[in-house]
Protein backbone atom coordinates (compact mmCIF):
# COMPACT_ATOMS: atom_id res chain seq x y z
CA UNK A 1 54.31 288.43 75.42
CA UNK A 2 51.28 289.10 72.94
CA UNK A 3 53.97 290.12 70.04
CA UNK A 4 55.48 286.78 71.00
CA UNK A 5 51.74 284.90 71.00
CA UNK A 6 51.02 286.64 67.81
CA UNK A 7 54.08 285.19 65.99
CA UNK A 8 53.61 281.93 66.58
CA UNK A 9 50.19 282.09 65.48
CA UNK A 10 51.49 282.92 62.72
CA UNK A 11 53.54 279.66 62.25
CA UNK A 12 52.51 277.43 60.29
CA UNK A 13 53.64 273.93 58.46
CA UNK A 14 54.95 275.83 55.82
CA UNK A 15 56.73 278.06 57.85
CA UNK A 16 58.13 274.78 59.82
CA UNK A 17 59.27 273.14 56.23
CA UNK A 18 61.30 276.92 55.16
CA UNK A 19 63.20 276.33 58.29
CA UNK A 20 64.19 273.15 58.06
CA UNK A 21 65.48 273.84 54.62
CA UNK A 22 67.46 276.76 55.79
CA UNK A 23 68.79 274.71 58.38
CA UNK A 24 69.26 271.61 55.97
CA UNK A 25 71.22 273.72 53.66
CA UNK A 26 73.71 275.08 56.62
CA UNK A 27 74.01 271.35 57.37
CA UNK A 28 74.98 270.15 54.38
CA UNK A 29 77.67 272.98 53.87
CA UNK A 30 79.12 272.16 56.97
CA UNK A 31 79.45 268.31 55.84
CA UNK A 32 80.48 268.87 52.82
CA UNK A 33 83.23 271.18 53.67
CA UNK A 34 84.17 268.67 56.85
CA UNK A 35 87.35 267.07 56.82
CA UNK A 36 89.42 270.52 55.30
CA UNK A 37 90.63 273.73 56.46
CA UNK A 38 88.05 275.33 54.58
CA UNK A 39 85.47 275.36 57.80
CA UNK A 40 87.30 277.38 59.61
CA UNK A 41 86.65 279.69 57.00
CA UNK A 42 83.50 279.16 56.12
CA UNK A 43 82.89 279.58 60.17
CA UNK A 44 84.73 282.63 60.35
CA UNK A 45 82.27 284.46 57.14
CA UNK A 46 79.52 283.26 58.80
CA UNK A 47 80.57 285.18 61.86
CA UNK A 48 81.37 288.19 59.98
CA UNK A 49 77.79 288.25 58.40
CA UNK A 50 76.21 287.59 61.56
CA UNK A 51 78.25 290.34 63.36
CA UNK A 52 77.71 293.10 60.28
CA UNK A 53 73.94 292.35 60.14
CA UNK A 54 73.40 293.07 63.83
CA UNK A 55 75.45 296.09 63.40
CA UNK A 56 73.91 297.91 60.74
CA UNK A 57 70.26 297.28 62.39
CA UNK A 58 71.61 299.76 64.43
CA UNK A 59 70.34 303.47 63.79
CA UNK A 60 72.67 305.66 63.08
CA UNK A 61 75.13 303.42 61.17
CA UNK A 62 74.19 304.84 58.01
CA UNK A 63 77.66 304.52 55.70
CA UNK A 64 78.12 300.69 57.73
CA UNK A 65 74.60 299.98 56.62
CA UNK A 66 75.09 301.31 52.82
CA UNK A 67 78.13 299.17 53.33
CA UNK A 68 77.11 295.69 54.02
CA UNK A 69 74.12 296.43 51.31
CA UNK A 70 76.20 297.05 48.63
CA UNK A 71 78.84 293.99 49.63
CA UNK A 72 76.83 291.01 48.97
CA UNK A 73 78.42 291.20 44.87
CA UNK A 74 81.83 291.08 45.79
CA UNK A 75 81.42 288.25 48.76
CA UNK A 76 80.11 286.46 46.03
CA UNK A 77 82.73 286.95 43.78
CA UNK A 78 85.50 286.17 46.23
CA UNK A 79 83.59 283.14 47.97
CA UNK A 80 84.69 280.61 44.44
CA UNK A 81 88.50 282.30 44.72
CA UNK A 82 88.86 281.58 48.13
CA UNK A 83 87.13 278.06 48.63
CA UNK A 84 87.97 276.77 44.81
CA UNK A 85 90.02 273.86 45.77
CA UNK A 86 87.06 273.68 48.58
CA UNK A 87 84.30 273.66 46.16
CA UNK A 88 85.69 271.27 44.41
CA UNK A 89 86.21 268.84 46.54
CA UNK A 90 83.32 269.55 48.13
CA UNK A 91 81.13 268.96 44.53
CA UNK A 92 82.98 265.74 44.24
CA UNK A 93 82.05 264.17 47.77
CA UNK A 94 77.91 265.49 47.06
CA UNK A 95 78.22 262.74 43.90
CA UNK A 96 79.32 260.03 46.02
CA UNK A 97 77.16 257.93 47.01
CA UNK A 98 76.06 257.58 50.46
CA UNK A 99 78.03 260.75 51.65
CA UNK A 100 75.28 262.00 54.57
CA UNK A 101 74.63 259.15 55.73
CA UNK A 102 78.73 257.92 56.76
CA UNK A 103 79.61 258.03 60.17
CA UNK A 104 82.98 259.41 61.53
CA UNK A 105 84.61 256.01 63.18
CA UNK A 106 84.89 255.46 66.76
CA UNK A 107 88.07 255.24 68.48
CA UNK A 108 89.48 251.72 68.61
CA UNK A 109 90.30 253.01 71.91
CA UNK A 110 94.09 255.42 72.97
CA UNK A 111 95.48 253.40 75.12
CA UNK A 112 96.68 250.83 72.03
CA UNK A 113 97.47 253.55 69.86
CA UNK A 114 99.94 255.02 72.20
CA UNK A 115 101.35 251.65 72.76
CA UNK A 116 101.42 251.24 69.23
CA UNK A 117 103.33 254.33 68.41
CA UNK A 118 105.84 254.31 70.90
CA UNK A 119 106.81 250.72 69.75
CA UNK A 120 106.74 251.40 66.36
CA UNK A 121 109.30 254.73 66.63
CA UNK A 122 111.06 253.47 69.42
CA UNK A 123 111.99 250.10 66.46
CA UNK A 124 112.70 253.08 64.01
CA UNK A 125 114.58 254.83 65.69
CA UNK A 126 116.93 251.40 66.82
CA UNK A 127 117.29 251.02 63.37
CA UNK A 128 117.80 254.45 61.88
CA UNK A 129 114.84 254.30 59.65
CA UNK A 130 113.08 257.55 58.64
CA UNK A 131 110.05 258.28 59.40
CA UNK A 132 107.15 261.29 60.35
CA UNK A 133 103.61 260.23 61.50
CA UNK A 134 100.88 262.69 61.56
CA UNK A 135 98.07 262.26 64.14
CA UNK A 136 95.26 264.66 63.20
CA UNK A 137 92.84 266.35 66.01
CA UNK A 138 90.57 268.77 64.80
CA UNK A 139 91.86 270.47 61.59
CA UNK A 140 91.12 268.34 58.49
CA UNK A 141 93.87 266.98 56.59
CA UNK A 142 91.75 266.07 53.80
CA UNK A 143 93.81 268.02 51.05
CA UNK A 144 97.15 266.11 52.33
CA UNK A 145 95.67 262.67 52.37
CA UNK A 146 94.68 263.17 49.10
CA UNK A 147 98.66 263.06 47.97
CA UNK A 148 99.16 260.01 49.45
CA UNK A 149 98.15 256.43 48.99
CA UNK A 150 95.14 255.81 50.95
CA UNK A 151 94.65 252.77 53.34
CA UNK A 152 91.80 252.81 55.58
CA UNK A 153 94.03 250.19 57.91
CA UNK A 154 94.29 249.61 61.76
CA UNK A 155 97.50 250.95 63.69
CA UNK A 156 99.78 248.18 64.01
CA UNK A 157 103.60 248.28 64.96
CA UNK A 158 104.55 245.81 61.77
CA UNK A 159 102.49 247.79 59.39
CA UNK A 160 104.44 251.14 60.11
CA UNK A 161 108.03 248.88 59.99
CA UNK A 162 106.83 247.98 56.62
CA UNK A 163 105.61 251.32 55.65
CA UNK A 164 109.20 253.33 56.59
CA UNK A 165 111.30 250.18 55.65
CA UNK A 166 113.81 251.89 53.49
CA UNK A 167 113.31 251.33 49.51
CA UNK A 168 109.47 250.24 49.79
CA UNK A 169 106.91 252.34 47.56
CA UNK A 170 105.36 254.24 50.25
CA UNK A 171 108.47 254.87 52.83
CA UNK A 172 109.17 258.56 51.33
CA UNK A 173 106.27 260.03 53.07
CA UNK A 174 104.26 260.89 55.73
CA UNK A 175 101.39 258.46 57.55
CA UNK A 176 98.62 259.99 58.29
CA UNK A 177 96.19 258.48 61.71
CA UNK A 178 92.58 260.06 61.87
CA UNK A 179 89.93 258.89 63.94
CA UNK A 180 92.42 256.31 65.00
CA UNK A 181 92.74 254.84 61.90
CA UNK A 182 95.74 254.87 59.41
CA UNK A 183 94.14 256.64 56.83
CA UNK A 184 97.06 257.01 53.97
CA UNK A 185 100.78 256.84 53.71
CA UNK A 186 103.05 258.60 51.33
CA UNK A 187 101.29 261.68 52.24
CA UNK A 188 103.40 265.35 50.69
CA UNK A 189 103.26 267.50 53.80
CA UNK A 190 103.92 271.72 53.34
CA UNK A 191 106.78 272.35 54.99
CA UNK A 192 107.76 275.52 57.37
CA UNK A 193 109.48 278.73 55.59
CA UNK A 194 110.75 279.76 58.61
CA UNK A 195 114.51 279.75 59.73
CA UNK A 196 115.41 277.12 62.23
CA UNK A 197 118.51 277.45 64.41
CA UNK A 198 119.77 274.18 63.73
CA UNK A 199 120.55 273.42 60.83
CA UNK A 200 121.24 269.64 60.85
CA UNK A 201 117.07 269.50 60.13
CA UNK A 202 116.32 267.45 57.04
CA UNK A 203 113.13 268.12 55.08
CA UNK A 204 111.48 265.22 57.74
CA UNK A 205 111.75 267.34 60.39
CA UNK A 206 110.81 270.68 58.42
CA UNK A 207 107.35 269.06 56.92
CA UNK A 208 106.65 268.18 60.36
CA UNK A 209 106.78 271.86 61.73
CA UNK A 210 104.82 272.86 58.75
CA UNK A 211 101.91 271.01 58.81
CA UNK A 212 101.90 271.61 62.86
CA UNK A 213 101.76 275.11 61.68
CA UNK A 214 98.57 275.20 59.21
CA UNK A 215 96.54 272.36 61.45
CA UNK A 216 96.16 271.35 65.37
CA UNK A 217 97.93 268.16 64.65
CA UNK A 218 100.38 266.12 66.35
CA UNK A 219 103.67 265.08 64.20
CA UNK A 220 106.35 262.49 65.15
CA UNK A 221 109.54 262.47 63.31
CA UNK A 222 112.14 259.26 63.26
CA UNK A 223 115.26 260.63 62.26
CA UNK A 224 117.12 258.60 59.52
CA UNK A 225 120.81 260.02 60.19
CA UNK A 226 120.33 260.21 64.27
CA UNK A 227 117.49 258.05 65.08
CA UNK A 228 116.42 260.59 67.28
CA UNK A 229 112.54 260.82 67.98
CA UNK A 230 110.94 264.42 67.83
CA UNK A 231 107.63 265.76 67.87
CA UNK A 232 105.81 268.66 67.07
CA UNK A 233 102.63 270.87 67.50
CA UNK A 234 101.76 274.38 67.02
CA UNK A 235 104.80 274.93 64.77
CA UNK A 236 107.00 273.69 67.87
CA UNK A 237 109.71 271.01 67.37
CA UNK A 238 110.55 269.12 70.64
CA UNK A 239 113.62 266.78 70.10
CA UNK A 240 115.18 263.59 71.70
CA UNK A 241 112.39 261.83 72.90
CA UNK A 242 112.90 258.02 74.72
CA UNK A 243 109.79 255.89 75.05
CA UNK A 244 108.96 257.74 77.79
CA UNK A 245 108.58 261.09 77.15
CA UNK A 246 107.04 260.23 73.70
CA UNK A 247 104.43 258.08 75.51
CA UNK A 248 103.63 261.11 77.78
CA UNK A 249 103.16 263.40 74.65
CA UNK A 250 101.09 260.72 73.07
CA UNK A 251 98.67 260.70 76.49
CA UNK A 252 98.02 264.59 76.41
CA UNK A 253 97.36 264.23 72.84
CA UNK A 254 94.55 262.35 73.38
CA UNK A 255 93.54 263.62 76.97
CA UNK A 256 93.49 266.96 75.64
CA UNK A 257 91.54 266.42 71.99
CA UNK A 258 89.77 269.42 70.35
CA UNK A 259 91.28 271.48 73.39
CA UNK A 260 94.61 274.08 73.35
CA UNK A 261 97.61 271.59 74.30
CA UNK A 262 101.05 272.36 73.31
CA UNK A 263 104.44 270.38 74.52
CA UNK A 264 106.15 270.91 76.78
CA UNK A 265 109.37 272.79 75.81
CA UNK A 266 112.45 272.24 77.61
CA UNK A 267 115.85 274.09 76.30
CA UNK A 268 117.69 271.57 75.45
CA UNK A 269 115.54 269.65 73.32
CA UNK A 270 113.89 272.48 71.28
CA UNK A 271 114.49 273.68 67.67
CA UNK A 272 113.52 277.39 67.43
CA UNK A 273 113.07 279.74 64.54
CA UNK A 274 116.14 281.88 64.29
C-alpha cells in the first residue's frame, strides 16, 4: 500500500501528458490501420510483445531474455515487409483531411436491408442476371473497395438492378455494403484455390468463397446460367436459396454481428472442397 502511495506521489502533470501520448500514439495506429486486415496483425504483435515481455521478467529465462533483447532489429525490419501495402495506405489516410475526427455511420436500420436484398436477388435471379454482393462484418475490406468504383449510396432494390444489368460499366463485379451503406461496385474479389466438387462453379461463385475465406463477411451470389441464389461465409458455399431461406441468412447476419455465425449447411445444397 505505501509502494503504491509512494508512486503516485510521484505522478505528476508531466507524467499525466507521457501517458496520454503513449496512449494517443496506440490510438492513432489503431485508426489508421482500421478498415484492413492489417489490425488483426498489428493486434496479434502487440500480443506477442506483451506475452514475451512478461516472460522474460521471469528469472531464470536467461537465453528467452537474451532473446527478446536482441529481436527488436529484426521486428523492425520485418514490420515495413509485412504491413507495406498497410503503411501505405495508412500514410495516405493521415494526409486527409479530417481523418480522426469521421465517424463510422450508423445503421439505416436491418430490417430494410434484408428486405432490400432479398428483393433485389430474388429479381436477379428471375431474370438470370449475375451477380455477388458482399456484406462486410468485422474484417475490413478496405484493400478490395479500393478496386472498385466507389459510391457512398443507400441500398435500394433499383440501384442493384442497375448495377448487375448485363452490359452496364460496373455489372462485372462485386458490390460491396459496409456499415449499411453501398460503399463501391465493380469491386475484384481473391478468389478460393481450393478444389470444389462441383464443377459447374463460375468465377462468381469462386470469388465469393474466397473473400469468405480471408474476411468474416457475408457473400451472396446470383447465378447468371441458373439463377440460383447462394451464399457464403467462412469459406462455405450454401446453394439454392428461395426468398426464404436467404432472408433467414440475412437475419443471423445481422443478429449475430462481430460474433462466430456460420450457415447452416444442409447436404444437398453445399459445395465442398474436394
Amino acid at each position: 500500500m505505501e509502494n503504491l502511495a509512494a508512486v503516485f506521489r510521484q505522478f505528476t502533470w508531466l507524467s499525466a501528458l507521457d501517458v496520454s501520448l503513449v496512449a494517443l500514439v496506440f490510438y492513432v495506429a489503431l485508426r489508421l490501420f482500421a478498415g484492413t486486415q492489417g489490425v488483426q496483425l498489428l493486434r496479434g504483435i502487440l500480443v506477442l510483445v506483451l506475452v514475451g515481455v512478461l516472460a522474460s521478467s521471469f528469472s531464470g529465462l536467461t537465453a528467452f531474455s537474451w532473446l527478446i533483447r536482441n529481436s527488436g532489429l529484426a521486428i523492425l525490419v520485418a514490420i515495413p515487409v509485412v504491413f507495406q501495402p498497410e503503411l501505405r495506405r495508412a500514410l495516405e489516410r493521415l494526409g486527409r483531411t479530417g481523418l480522426l475526427l469521421n465517424r463510422a455511420r450508423r445503421s439505416t436500420g436491418a430490417s430494410r436491408l434484408i428486405i432490400e436484398l432479398v428483393s433485389a436477388c430474388t429479381r436477379l435471379s428471375q431474370a438470370r442476371h449475375g451477380a455477388i454482393i458482399v456484406l462486410a462484418d468485422q474484417s475490413g475490406l478496405l484493400e478490395t473497395l479500393e478496386t472498385g468504383v466507389r459510391l457512398d449510396a443507400r441500398v435500394e432494390v433499383e440501384l442493384l438492378l442497375t448495377i448487375f444489368y448485363p452490359g452496364t460499366p460496373l455489372h462485372d463485379g462485386a458490390v460491396i455494403i459496409q456499415n449499411d451503406v453501398l460503399e463501391a461496385a465493380a469491386c475484384v474479389l481473391p478468389l478460393t484455390q481450393r478444389p470444389l466438387s462441383d464443377t459447374s462453379l463460375g468465377t462468381r461463385h469462386r470469388a465469393a468463397i474466397g473473400i469468405t475465406e480471408e474476411t468474416d463477411a457475408l457473400a451472396l451470389v446470383v447465378s447468371e446460367e441458373t439463377g440460383v441464389i447462394s451464399a457464403a461465409r467462412n469459406g462455405r458455399l450454401v446453394r439454392r436459396l428461395d426468398d426464404k431461406r436467404l432472408r433467414r441468412v440475412l437475419e443471423r447476419f445481422y443478429e449475430a454481428r462481430g460474433q462466430l455465425f456460420d450457415l447452416e449447411i444442409e447436404e444437398d445444397t453445399e459445395a465442398t472442397p474436394t
